[in-house]
C-alpha atoms as a PDB file:
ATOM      1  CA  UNK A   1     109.236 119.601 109.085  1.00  0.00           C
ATOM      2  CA  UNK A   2     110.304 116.552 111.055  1.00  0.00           C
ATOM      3  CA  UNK A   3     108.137 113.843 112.702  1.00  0.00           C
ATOM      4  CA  UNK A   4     107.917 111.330 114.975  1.00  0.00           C
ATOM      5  CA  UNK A   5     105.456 108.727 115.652  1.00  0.00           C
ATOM      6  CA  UNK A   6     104.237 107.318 118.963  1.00  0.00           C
ATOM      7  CA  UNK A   7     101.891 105.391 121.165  1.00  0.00           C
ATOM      8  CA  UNK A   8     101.845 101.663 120.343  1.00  0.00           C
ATOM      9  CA  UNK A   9      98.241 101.366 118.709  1.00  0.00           C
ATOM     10  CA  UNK A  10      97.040 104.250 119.656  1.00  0.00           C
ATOM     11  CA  UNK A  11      99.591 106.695 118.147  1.00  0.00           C
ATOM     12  CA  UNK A  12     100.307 110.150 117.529  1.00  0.00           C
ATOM     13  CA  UNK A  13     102.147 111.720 115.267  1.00  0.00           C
ATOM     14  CA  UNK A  14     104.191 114.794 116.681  1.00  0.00           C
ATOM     15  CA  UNK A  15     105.240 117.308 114.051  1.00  0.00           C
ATOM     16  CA  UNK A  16     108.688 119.773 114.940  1.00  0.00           C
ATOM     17  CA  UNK A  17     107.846 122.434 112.302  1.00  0.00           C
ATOM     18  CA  UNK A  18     110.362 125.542 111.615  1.00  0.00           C
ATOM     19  CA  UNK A  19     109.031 129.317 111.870  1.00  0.00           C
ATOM     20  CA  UNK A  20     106.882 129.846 108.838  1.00  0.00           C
ATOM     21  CA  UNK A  21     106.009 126.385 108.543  1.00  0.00           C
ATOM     22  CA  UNK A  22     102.424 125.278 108.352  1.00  0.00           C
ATOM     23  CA  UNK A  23     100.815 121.892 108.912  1.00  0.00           C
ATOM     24  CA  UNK A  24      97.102 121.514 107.066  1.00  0.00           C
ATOM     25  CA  UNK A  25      94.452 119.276 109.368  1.00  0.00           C
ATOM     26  CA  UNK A  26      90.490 118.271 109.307  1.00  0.00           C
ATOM     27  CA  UNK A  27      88.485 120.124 112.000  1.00  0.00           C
ATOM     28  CA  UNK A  28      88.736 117.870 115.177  1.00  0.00           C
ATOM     29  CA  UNK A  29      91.991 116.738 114.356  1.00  0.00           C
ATOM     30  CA  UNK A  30      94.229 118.600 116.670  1.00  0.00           C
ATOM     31  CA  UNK A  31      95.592 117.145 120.165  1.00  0.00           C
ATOM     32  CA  UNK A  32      98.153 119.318 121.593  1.00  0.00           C
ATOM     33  CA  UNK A  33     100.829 121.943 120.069  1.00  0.00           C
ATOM     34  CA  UNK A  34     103.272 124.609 121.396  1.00  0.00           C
ATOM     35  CA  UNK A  35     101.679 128.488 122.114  1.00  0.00           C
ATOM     36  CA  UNK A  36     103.271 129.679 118.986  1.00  0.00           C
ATOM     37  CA  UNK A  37     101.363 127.508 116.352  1.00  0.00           C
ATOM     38  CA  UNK A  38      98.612 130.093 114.915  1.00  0.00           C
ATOM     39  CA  UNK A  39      95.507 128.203 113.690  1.00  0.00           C
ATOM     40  CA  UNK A  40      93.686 129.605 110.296  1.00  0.00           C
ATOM     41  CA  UNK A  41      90.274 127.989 109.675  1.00  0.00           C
ATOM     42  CA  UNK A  42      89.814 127.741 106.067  1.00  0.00           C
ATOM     43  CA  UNK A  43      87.204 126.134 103.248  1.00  0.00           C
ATOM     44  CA  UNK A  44      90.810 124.270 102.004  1.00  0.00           C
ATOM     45  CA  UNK A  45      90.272 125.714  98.546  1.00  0.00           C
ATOM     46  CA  UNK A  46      87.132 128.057  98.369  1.00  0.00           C
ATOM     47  CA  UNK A  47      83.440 127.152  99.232  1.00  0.00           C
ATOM     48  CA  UNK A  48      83.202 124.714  95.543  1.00  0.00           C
ATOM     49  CA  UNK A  49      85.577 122.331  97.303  1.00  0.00           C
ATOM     50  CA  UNK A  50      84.211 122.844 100.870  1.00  0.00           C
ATOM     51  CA  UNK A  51      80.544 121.544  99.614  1.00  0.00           C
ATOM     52  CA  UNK A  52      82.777 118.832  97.762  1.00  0.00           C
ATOM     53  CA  UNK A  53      83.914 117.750 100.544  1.00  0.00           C
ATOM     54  CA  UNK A  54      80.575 117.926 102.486  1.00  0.00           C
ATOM     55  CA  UNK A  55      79.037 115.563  99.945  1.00  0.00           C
ATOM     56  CA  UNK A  56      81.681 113.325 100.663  1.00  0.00           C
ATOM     57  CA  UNK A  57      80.918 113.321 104.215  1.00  0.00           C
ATOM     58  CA  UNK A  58      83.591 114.644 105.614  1.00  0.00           C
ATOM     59  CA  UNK A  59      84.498 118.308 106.904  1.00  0.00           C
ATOM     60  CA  UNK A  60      83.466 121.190 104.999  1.00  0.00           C
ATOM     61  CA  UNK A  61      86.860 123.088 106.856  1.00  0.00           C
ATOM     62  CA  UNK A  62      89.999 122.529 107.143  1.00  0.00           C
ATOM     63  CA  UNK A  63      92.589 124.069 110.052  1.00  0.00           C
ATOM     64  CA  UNK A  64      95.890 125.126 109.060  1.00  0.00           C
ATOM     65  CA  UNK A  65      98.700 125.852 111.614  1.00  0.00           C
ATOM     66  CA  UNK A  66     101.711 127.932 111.321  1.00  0.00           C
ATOM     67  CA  UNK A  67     104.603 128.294 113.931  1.00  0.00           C
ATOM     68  CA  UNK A  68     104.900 132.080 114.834  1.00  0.00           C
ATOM     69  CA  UNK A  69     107.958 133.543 116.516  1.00  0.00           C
ATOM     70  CA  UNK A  70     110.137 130.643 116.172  1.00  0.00           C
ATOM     71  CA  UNK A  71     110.154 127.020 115.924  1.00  0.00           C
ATOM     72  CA  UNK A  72     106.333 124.702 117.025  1.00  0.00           C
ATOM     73  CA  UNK A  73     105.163 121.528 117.385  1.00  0.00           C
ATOM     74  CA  UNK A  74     102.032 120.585 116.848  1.00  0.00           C
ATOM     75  CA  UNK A  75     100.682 116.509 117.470  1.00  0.00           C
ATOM     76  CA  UNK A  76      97.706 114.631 115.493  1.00  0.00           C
ATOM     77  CA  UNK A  77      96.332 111.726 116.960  1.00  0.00           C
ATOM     78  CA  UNK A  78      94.240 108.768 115.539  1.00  0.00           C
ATOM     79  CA  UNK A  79      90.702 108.365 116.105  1.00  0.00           C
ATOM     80  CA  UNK A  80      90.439 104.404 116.469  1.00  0.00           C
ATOM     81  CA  UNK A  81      93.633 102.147 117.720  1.00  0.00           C
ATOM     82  CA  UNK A  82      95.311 101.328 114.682  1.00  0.00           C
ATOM     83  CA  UNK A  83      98.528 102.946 113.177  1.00  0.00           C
ATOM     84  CA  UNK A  84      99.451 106.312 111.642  1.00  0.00           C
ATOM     85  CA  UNK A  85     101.141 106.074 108.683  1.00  0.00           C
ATOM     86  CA  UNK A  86     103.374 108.708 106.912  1.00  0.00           C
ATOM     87  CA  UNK A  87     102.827 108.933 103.328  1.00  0.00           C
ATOM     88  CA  UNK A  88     104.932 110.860 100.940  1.00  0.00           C
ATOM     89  CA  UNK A  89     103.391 112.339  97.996  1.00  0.00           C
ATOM     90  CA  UNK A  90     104.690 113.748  94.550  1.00  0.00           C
ATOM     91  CA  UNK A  91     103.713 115.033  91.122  1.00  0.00           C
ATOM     92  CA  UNK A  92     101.997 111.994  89.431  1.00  0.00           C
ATOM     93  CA  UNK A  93     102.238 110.124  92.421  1.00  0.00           C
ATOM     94  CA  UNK A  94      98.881 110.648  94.406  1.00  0.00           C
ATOM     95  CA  UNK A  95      97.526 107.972  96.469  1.00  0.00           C
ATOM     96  CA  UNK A  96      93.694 107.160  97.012  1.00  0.00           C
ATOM     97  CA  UNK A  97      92.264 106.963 100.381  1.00  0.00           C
ATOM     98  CA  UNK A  98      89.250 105.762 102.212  1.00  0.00           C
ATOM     99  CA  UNK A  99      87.743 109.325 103.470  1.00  0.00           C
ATOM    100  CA  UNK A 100      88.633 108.915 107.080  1.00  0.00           C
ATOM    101  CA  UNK A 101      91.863 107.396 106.424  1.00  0.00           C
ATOM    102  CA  UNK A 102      93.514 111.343 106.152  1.00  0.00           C
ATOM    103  CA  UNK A 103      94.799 113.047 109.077  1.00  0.00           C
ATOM    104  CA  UNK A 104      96.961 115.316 108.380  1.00  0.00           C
ATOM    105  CA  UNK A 105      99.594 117.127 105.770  1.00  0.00           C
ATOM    106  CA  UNK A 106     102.164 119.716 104.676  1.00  0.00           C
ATOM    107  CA  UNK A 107      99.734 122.563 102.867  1.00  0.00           C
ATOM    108  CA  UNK A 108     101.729 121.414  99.422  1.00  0.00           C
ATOM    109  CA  UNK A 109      99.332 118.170  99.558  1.00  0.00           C
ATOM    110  CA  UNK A 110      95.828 118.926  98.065  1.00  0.00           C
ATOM    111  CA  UNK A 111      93.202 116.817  98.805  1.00  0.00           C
ATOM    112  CA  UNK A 112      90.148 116.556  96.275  1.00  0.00           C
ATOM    113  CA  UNK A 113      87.091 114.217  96.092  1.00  0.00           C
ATOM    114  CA  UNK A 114      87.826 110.734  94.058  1.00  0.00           C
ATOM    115  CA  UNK A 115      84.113 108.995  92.637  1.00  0.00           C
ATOM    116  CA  UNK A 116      84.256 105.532  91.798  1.00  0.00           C
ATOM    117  CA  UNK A 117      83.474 104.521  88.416  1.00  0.00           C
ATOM    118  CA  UNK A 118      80.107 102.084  89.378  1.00  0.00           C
ATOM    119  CA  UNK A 119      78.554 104.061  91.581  1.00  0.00           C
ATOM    120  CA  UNK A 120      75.771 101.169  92.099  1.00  0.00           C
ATOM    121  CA  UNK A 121      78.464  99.146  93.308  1.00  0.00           C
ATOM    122  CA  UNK A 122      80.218 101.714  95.445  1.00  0.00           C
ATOM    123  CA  UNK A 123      77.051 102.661  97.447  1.00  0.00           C
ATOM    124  CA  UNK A 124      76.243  99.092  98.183  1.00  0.00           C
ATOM    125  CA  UNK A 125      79.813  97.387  98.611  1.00  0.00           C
ATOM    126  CA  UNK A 126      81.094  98.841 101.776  1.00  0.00           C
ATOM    127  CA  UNK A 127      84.429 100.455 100.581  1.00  0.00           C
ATOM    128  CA  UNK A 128      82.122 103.583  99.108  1.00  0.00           C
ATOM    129  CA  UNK A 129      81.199 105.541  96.020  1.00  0.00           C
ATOM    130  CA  UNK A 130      83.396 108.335  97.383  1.00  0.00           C
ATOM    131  CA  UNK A 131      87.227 108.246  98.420  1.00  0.00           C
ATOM    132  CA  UNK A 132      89.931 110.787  98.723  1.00  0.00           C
ATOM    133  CA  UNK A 133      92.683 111.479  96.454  1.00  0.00           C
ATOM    134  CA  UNK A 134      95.963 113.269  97.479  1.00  0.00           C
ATOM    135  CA  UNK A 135      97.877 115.036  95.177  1.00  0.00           C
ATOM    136  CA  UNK A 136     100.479 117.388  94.688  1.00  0.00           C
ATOM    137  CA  UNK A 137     103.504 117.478  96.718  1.00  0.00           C
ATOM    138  CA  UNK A 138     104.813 117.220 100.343  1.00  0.00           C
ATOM    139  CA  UNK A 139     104.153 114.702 103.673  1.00  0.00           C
ATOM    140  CA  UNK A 140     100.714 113.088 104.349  1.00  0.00           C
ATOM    141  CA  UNK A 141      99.638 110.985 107.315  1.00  0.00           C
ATOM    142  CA  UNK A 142      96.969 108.512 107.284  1.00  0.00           C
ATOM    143  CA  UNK A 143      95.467 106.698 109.797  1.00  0.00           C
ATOM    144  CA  UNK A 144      94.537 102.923 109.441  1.00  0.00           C
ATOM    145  CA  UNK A 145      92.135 100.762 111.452  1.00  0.00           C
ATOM    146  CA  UNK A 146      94.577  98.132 112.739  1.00  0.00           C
ATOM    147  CA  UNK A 147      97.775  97.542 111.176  1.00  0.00           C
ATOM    148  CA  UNK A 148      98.530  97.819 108.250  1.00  0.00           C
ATOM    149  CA  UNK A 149      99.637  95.616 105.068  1.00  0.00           C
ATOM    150  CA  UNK A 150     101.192  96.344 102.081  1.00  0.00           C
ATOM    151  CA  UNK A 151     101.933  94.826  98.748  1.00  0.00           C
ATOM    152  CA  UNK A 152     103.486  96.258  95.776  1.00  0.00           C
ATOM    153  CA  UNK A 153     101.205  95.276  92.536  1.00  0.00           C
ATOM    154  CA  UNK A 154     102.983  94.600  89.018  1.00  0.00           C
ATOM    155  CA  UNK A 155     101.081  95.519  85.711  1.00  0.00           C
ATOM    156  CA  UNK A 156      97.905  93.989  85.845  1.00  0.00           C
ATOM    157  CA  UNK A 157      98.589  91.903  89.232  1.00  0.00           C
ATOM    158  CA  UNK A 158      95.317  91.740  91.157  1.00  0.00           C
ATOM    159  CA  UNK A 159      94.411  91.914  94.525  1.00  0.00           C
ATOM    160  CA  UNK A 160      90.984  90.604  96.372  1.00  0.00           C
ATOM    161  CA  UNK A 161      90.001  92.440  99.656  1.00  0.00           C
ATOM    162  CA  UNK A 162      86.932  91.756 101.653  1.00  0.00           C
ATOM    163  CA  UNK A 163      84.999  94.671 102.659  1.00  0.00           C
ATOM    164  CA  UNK A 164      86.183  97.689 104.447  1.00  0.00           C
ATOM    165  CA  UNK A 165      89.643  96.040 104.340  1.00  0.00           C
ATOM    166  CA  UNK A 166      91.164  98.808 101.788  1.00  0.00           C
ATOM    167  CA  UNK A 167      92.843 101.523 103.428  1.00  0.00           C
ATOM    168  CA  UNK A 168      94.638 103.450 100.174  1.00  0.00           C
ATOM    169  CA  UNK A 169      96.092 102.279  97.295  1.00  0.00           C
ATOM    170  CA  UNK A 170      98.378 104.641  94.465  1.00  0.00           C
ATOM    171  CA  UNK A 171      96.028 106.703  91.767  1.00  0.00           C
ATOM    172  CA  UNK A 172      98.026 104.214  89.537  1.00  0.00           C
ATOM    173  CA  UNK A 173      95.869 101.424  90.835  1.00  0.00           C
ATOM    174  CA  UNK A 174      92.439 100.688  89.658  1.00  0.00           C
ATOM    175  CA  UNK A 175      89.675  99.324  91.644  1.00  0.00           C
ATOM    176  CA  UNK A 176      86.328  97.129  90.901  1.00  0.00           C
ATOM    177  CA  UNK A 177      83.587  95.826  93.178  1.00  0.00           C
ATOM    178  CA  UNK A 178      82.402  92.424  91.881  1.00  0.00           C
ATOM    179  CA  UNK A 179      79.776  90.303  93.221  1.00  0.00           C
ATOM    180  CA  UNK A 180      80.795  87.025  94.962  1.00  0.00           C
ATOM    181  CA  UNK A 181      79.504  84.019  92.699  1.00  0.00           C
ATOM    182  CA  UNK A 182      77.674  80.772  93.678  1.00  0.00           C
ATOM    183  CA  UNK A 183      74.279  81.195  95.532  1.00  0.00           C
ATOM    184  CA  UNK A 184      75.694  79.323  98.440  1.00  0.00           C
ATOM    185  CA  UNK A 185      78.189  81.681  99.175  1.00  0.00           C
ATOM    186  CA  UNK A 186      76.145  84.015  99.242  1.00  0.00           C
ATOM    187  CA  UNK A 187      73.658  82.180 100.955  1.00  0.00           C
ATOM    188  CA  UNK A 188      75.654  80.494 103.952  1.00  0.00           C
ATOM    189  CA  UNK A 189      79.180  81.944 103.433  1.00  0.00           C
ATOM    190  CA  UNK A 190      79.108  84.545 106.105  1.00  0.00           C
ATOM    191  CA  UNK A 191      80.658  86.841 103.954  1.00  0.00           C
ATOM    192  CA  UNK A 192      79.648  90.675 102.505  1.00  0.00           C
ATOM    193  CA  UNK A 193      77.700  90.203  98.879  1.00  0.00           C
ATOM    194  CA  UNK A 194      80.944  92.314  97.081  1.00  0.00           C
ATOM    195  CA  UNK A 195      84.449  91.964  97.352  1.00  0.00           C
ATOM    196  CA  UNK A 196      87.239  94.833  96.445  1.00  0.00           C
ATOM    197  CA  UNK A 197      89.618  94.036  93.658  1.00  0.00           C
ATOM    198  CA  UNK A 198      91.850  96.331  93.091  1.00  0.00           C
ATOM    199  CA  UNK A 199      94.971  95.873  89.930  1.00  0.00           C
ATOM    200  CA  UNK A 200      97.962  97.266  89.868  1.00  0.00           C
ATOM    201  CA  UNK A 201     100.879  98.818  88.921  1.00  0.00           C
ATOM    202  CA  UNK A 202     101.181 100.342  92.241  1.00  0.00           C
ATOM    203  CA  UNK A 203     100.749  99.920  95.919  1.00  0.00           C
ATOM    204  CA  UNK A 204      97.627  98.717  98.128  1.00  0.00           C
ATOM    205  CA  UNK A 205      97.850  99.319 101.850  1.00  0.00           C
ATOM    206  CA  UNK A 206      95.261  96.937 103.522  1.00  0.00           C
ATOM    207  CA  UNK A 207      94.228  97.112 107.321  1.00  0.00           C
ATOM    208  CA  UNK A 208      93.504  94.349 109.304  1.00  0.00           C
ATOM    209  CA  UNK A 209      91.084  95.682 111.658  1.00  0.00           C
ATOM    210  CA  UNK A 210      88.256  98.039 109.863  1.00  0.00           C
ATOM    211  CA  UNK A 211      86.088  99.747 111.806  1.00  0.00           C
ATOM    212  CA  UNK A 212      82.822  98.605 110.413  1.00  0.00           C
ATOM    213  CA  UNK A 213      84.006  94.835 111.334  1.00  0.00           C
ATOM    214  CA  UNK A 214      84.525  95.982 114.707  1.00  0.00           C
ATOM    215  CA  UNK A 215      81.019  97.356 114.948  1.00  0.00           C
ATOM    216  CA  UNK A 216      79.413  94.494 113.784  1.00  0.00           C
ATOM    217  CA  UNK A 217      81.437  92.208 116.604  1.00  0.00           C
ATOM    218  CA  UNK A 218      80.005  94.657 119.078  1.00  0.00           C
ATOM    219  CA  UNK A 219      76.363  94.312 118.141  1.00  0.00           C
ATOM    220  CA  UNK A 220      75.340  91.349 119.511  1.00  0.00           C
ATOM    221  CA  UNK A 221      76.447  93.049 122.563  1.00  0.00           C
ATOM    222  CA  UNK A 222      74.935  96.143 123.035  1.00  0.00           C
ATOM    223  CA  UNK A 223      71.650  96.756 124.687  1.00  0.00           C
ATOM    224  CA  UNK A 224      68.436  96.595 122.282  1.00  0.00           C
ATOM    225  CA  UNK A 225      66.580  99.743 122.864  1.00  0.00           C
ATOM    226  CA  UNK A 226      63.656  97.965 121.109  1.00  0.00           C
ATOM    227  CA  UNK A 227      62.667  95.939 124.010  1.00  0.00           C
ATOM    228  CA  UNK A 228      62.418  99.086 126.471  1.00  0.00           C
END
């Protein structure tokens, strides 16, 4: 499989894939592909991991699709304007992702359900209880609200992210909601009540434009159904 990416900030990622070949996608997550790319609708695993992935929120299915006949393409494009961002993963080298930060992958990556260890913390801090983990071995692609940052975290080097600002970081990598201190912070600092700290060894891939930031710009905005 070979790949290019296009579109600016509002990309696509267009996948040339050999006869035989198969590319592994959420439902929805399709835009356009050659006649010859067969699509397979499958629980990604058996019905366990389908309701896994249901309690996670995200699709109970996934769609896998194989060139037939000779050599397909087959392009993925991202939800929100942002970036797309190949990934490549290997054995003992997973990476942790925000749940609707995957896209797509080779059917070597397996994607399973990653709980965070406070689960208080997780439901209330923004960045959620529940992530993604990929695993295994072969191309991923993510996409990220925004563009994207990275650093590369030595032993014990920590990192502070706002809310919804974590995009992935390597299953290295550990991550803790804490509170933010003072009561005027809280009070007047304009600021989410947790911040994300996540401590390396390993990489954190930030994005600079989450979604849920975006919504609450928009707010102010939209028409209040209240006052019809």
């Amino acid at each position: 499989m070979t790949y290019e990416i296009k579109g600016g900030n509002l990309p696509a990622v267009i996948c040339q894939v050999n006869e035989g070949e198969t590319m592994v996608t959420e439902s929805g997550g399709l835009a356009w592909m050659t006649p010859n790319m067969k699509m397979e609708t499958t629980t990604g695993g058996g019905i366990g991991k389908a309701f896994a992935r249901a309690f996670a929120n995200e699709h109970m299915f996934q769609c896998r699709y194989t060139a037939e006949g000779g050599p397909g393409m087959i392009a993925f494009t991202s939800s929100f304007p942002g970036e797309i961002r190949p990934v490549e993963i290997k054995p003992g080298q997973g990476v942790i992702v925000q749940k609707s930060a995957y896209l797509a992958s080779e059917p070597g990556v397996e994607m399973t359900t990653f709980f965070q260890k406070k689960v208080g913390a997780g439901f209330f801090s923004g960045e959620g209880f529940i992530m993604t983990k990929l695993s295994g071995e072969g191309m991923a692609f993510l996409e990220v609200n925004g563009s994207v940052v990275e650093y590369e975290l030595a032993e014990g080097q920590e990192m502070v992210l706002a809310t919804g600002f974590l995009a992935a970081m390597s299953e290295t990598c550990t991550m803790d909601i804490v509170t933010i201190k003072g009561v005027k912070n809280v009070l007047f600092g304009g600021e989410s009540l947790f911040n994300t700290v996540v401590k390396g060894p390993g990489k954190v891939m930030i994005q600079t434009m989450p979604i849920v930031r975006v919504a609450e710009a928009l707010m102010p905005y939209l028409p209040d159904k209240s006052s019809n």
